[in-house]
N, C-alpha and C. Protein backbone atom coordinates (compact mmCIF):
# COMPACT_ATOMS: atom_id res chain seq x y z
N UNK A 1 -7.49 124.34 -71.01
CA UNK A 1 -7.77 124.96 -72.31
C UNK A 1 -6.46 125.14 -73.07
N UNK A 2 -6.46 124.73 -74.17
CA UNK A 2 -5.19 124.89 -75.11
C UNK A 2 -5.96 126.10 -76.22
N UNK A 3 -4.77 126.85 -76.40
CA UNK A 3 -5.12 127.79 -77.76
C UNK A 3 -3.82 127.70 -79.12
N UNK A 4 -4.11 127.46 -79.94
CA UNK A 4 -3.33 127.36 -80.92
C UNK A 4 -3.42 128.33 -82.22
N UNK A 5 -2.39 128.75 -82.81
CA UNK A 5 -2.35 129.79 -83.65
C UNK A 5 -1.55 129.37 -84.56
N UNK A 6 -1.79 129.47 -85.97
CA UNK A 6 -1.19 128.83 -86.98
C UNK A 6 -0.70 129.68 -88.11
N UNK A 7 0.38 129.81 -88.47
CA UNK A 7 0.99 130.73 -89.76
C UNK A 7 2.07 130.40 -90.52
N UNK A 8 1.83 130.85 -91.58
CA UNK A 8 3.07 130.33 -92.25
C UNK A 8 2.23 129.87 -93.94
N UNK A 9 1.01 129.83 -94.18
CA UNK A 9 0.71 129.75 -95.13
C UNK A 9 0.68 130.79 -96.31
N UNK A 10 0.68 130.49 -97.67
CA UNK A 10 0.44 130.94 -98.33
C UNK A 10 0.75 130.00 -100.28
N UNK A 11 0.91 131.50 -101.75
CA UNK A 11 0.78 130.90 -102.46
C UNK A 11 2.43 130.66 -103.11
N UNK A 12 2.85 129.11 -103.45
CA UNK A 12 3.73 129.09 -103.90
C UNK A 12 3.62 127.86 -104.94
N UNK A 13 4.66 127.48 -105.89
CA UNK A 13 4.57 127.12 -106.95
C UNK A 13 5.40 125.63 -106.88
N UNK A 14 4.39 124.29 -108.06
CA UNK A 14 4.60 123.33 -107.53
C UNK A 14 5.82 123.02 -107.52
N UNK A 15 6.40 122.02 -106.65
CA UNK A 15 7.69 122.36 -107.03
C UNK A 15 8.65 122.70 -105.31
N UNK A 16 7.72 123.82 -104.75
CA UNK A 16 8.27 124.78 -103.78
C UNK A 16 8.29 124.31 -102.78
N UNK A 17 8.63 124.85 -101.56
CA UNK A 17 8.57 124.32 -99.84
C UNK A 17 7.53 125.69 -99.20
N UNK A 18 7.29 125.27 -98.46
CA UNK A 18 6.53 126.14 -97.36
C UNK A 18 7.02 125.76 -95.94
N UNK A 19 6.81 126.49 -94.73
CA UNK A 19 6.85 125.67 -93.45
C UNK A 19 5.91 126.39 -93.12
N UNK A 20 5.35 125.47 -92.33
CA UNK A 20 3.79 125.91 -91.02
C UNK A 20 4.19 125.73 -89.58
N UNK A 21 3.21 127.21 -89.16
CA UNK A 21 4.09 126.84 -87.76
C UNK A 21 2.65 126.67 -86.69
N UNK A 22 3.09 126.32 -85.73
CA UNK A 22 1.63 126.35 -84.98
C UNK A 22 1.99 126.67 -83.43
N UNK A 23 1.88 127.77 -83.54
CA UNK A 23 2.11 128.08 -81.49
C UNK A 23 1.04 127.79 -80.30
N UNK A 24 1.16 127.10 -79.63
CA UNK A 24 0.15 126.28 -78.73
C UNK A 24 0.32 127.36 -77.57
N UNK A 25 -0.42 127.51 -76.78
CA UNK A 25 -0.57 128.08 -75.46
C UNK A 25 -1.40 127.51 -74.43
N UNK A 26 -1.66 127.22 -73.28
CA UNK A 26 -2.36 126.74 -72.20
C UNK A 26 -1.11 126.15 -71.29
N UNK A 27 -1.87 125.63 -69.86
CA UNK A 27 -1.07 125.56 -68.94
C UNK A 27 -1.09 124.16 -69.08
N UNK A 28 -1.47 122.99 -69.79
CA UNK A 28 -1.30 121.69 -69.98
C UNK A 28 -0.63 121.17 -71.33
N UNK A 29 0.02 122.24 -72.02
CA UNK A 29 0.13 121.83 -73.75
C UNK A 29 0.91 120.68 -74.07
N UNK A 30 2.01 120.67 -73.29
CA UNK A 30 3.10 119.94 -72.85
C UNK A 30 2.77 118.38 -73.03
N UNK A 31 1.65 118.08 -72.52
CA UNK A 31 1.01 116.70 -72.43
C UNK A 31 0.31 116.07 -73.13
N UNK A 32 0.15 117.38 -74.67
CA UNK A 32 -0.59 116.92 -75.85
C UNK A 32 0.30 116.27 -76.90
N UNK A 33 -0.33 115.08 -77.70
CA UNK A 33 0.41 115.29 -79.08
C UNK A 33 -0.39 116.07 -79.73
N UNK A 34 0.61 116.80 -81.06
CA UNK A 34 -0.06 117.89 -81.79
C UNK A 34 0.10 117.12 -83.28
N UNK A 35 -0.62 117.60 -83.90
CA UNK A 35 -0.92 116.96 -85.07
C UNK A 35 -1.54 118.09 -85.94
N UNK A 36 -1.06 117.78 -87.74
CA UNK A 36 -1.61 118.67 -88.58
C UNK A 36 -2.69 117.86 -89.79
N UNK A 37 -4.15 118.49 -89.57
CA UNK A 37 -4.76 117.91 -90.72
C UNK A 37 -4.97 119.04 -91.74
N UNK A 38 -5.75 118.71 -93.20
CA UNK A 38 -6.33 119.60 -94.31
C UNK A 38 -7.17 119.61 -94.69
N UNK A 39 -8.09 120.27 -95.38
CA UNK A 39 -9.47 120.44 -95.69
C UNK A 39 -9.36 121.48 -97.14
N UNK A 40 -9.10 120.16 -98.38
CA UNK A 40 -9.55 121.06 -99.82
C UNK A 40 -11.01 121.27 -99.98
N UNK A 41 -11.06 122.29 -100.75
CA UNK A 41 -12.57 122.83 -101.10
C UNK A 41 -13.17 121.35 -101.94
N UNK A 42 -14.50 121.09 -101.08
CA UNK A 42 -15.52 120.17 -101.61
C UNK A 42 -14.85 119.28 -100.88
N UNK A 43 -13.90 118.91 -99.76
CA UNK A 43 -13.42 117.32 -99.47
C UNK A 43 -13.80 117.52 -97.78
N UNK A 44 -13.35 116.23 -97.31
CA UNK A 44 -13.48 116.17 -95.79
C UNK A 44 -12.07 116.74 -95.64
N UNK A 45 -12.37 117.08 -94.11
CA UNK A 45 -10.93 117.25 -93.62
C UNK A 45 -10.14 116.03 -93.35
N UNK A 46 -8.79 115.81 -93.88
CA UNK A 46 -8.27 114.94 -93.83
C UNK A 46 -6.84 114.92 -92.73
N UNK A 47 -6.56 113.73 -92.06
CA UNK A 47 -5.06 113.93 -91.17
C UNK A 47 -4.00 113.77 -91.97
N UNK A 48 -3.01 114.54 -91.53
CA UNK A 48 -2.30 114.55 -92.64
C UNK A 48 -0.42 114.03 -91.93
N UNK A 49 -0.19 114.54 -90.52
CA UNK A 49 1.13 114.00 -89.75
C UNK A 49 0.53 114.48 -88.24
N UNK A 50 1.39 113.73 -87.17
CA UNK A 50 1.32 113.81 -86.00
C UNK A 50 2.64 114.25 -84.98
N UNK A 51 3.01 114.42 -84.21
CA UNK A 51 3.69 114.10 -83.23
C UNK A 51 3.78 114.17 -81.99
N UNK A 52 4.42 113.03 -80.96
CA UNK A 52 4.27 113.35 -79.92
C UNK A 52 5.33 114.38 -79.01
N UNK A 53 4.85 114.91 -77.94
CA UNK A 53 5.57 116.11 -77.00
C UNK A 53 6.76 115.24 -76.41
N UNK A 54 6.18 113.76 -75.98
CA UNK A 54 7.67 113.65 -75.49
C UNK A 54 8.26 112.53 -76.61
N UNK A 55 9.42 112.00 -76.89
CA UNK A 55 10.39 111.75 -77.67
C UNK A 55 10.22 111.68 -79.08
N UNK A 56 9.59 112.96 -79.55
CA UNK A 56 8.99 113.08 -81.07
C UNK A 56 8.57 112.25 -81.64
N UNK A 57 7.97 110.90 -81.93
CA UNK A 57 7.53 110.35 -82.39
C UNK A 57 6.59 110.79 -83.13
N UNK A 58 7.03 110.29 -84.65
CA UNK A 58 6.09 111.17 -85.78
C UNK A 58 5.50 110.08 -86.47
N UNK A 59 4.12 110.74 -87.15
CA UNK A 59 3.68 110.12 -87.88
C UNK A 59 2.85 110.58 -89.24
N UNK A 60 3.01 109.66 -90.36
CA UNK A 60 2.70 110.89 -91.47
C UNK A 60 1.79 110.08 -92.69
N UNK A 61 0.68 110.56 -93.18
CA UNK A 61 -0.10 109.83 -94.45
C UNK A 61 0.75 109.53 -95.43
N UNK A 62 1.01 108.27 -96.01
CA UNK A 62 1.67 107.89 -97.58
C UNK A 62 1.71 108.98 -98.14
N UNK A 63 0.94 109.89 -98.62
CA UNK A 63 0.98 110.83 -99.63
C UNK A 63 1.81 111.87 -99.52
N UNK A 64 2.21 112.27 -97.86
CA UNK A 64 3.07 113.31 -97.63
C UNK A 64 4.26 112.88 -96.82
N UNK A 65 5.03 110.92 -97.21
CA UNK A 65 5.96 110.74 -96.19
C UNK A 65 7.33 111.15 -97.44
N UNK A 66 8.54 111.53 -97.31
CA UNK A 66 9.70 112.38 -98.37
C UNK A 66 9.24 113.31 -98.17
N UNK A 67 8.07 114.11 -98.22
CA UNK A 67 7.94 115.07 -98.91
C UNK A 67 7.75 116.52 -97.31
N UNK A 68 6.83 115.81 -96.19
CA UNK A 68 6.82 116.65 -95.31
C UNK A 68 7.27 116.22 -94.12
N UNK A 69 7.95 117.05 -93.21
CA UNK A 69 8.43 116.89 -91.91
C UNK A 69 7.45 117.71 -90.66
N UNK A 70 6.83 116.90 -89.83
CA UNK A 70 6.79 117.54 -88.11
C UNK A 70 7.88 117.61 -87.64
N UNK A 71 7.51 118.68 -86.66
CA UNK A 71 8.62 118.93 -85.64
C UNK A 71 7.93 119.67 -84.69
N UNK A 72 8.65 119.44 -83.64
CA UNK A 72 8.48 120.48 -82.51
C UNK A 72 9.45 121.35 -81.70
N UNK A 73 9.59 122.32 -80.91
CA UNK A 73 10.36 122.95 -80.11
C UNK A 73 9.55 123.58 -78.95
N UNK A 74 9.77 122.59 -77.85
CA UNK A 74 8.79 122.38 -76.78
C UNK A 74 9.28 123.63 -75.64
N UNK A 75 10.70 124.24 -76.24
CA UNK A 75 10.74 125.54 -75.57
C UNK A 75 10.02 126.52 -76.00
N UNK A 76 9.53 126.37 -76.86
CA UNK A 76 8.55 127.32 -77.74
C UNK A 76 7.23 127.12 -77.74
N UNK A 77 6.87 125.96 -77.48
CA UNK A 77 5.60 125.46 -77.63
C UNK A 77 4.74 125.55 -79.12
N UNK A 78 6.01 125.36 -79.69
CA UNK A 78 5.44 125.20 -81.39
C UNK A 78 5.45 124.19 -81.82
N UNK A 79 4.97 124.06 -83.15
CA UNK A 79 4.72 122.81 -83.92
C UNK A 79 5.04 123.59 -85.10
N UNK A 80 5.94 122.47 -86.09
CA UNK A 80 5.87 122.98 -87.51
C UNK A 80 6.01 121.83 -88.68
N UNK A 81 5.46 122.17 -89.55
CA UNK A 81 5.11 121.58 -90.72
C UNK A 81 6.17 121.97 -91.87
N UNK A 82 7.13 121.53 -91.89
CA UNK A 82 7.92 121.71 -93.12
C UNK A 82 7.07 120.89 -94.36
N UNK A 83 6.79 121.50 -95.23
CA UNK A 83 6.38 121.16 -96.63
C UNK A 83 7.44 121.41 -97.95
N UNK A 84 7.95 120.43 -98.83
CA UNK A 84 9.15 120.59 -99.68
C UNK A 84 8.14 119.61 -100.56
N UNK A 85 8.78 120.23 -101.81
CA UNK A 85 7.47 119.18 -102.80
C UNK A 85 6.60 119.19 -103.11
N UNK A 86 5.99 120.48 -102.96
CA UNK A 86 4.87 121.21 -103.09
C UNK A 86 3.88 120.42 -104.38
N UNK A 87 2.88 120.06 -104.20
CA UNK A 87 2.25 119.39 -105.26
C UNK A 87 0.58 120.09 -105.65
N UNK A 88 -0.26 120.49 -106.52
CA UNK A 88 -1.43 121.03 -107.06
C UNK A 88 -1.94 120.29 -105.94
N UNK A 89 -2.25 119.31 -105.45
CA UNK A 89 -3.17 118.32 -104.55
C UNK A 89 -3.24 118.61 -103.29
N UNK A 90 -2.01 119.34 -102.83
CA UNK A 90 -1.51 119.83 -101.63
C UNK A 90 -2.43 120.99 -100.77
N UNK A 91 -2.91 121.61 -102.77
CA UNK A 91 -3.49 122.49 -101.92
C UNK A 91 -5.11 122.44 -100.94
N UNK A 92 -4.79 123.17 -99.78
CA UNK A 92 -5.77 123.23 -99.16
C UNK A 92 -5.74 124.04 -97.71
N UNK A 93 -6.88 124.24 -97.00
CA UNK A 93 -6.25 124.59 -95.62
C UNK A 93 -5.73 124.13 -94.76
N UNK A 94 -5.24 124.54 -93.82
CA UNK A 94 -3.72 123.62 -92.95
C UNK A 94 -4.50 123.72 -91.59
N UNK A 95 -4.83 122.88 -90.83
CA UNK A 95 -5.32 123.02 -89.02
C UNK A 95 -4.13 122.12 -88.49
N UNK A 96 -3.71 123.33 -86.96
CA UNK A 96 -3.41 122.45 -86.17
C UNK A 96 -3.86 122.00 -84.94
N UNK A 97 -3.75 121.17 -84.78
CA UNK A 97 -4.28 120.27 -83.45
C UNK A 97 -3.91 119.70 -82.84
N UNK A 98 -4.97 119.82 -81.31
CA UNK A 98 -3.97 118.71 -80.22
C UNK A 98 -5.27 117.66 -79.76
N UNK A 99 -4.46 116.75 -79.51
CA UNK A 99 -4.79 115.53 -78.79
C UNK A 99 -4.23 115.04 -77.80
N UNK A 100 -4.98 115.41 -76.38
CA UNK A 100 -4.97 114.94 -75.30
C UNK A 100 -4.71 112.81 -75.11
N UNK A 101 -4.99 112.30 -75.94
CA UNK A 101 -4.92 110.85 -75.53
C UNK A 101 -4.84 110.16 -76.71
N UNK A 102 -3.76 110.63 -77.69
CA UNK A 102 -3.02 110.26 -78.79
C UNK A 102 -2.81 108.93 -78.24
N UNK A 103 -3.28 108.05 -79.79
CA UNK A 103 -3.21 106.61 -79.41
C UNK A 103 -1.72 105.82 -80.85
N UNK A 104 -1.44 107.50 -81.54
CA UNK A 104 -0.48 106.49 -82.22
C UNK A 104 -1.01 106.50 -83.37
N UNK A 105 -0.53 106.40 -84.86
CA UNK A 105 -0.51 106.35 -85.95
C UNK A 105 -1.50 107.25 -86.75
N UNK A 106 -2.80 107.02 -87.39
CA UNK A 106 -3.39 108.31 -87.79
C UNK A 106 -5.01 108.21 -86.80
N UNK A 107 -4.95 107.42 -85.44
CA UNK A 107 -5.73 107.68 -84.99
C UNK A 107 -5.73 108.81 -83.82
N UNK A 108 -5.72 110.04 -84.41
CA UNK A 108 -5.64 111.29 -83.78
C UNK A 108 -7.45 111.82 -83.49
N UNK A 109 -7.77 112.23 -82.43
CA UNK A 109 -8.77 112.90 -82.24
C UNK A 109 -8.51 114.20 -81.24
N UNK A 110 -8.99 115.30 -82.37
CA UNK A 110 -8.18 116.55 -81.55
C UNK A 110 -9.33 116.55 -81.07
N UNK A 111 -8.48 117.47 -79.59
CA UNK A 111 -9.91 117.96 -78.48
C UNK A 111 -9.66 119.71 -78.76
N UNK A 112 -8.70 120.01 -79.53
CA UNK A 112 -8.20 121.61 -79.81
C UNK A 112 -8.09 121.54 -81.31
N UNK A 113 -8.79 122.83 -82.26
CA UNK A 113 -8.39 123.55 -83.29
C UNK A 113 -7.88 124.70 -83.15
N UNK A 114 -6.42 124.83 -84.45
CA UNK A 114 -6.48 126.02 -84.70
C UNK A 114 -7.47 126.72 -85.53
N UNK A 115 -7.49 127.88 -86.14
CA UNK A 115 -8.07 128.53 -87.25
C UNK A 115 -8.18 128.14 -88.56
N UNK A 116 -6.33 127.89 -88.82
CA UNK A 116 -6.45 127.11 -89.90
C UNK A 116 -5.52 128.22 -91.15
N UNK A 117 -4.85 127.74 -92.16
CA UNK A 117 -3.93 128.70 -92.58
C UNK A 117 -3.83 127.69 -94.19
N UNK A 118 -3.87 129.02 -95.09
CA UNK A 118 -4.39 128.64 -96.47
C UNK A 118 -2.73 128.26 -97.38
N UNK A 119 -2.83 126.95 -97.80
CA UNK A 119 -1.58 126.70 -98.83
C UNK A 119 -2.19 126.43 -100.31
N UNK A 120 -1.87 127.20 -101.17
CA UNK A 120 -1.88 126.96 -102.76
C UNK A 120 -0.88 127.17 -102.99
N UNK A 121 -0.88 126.18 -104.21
CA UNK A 121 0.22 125.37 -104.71
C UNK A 121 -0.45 125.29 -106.23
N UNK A 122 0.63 126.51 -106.87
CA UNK A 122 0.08 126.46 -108.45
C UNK A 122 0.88 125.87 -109.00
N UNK A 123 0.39 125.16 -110.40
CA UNK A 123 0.45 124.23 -111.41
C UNK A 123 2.09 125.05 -112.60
């Protein structure tokens, strides 16, 4: 069982940075890649970057590559989402997730959600 907890959202102006953080817990986390998708009001949830636990290998949608960074600190068992570039489109809710049998690029299928953590991004 993995549990993940996500913070770091909120409202800032276009233009701005945010970072998201996501603290993982369980006794297997180590072996997941973690990955962040979004979900604007009226849309699907969409993937948005990935990475893997061992030699970071990241991966990120056209729309958010300049603009956002993954990372991890596997002494911590976090994940974070640097956001710089803040754009009206951006906004939405933030999930993080893991995937047990990450195959690489945006084919992520989490077997873990977080809650989920709200970014607006005014005009």
């Amino acid at each position: 069982q993995v549990q993940l907890v996500e913070s770091g959202g909120g409202l800032v102006q276009a233009g701005g940075s945010l970072r998201l953080s996501c603290a993982a817990s369980g006794r297997t986390v180590s072996s997941y890649a973690m990955g962040w998708f979004r979900q604007a009001p009226g849309k699907e949830r969409e993937f948005v970057a990935a990475i893997r636990w061992s030699g970071g290998i990241t991966y990120y949608i056209d729309s958010v590559k300049g603009r956002f960074t993954i990372s991890r600190d596997n002494a911590k068992n976090t994940v974070y989402l640097q956001m710089n570039s803040l754009k009206p489109e951006d906004t939405a809710v933030y999930y993080c997730a893991a995937d047990r049998y990450y195959r690489g690029g945006y084919y992520f299928t989490a077997d873990y959600w977080g809650q989920g953590t709200q970014v607006t991004v005014s005009s």
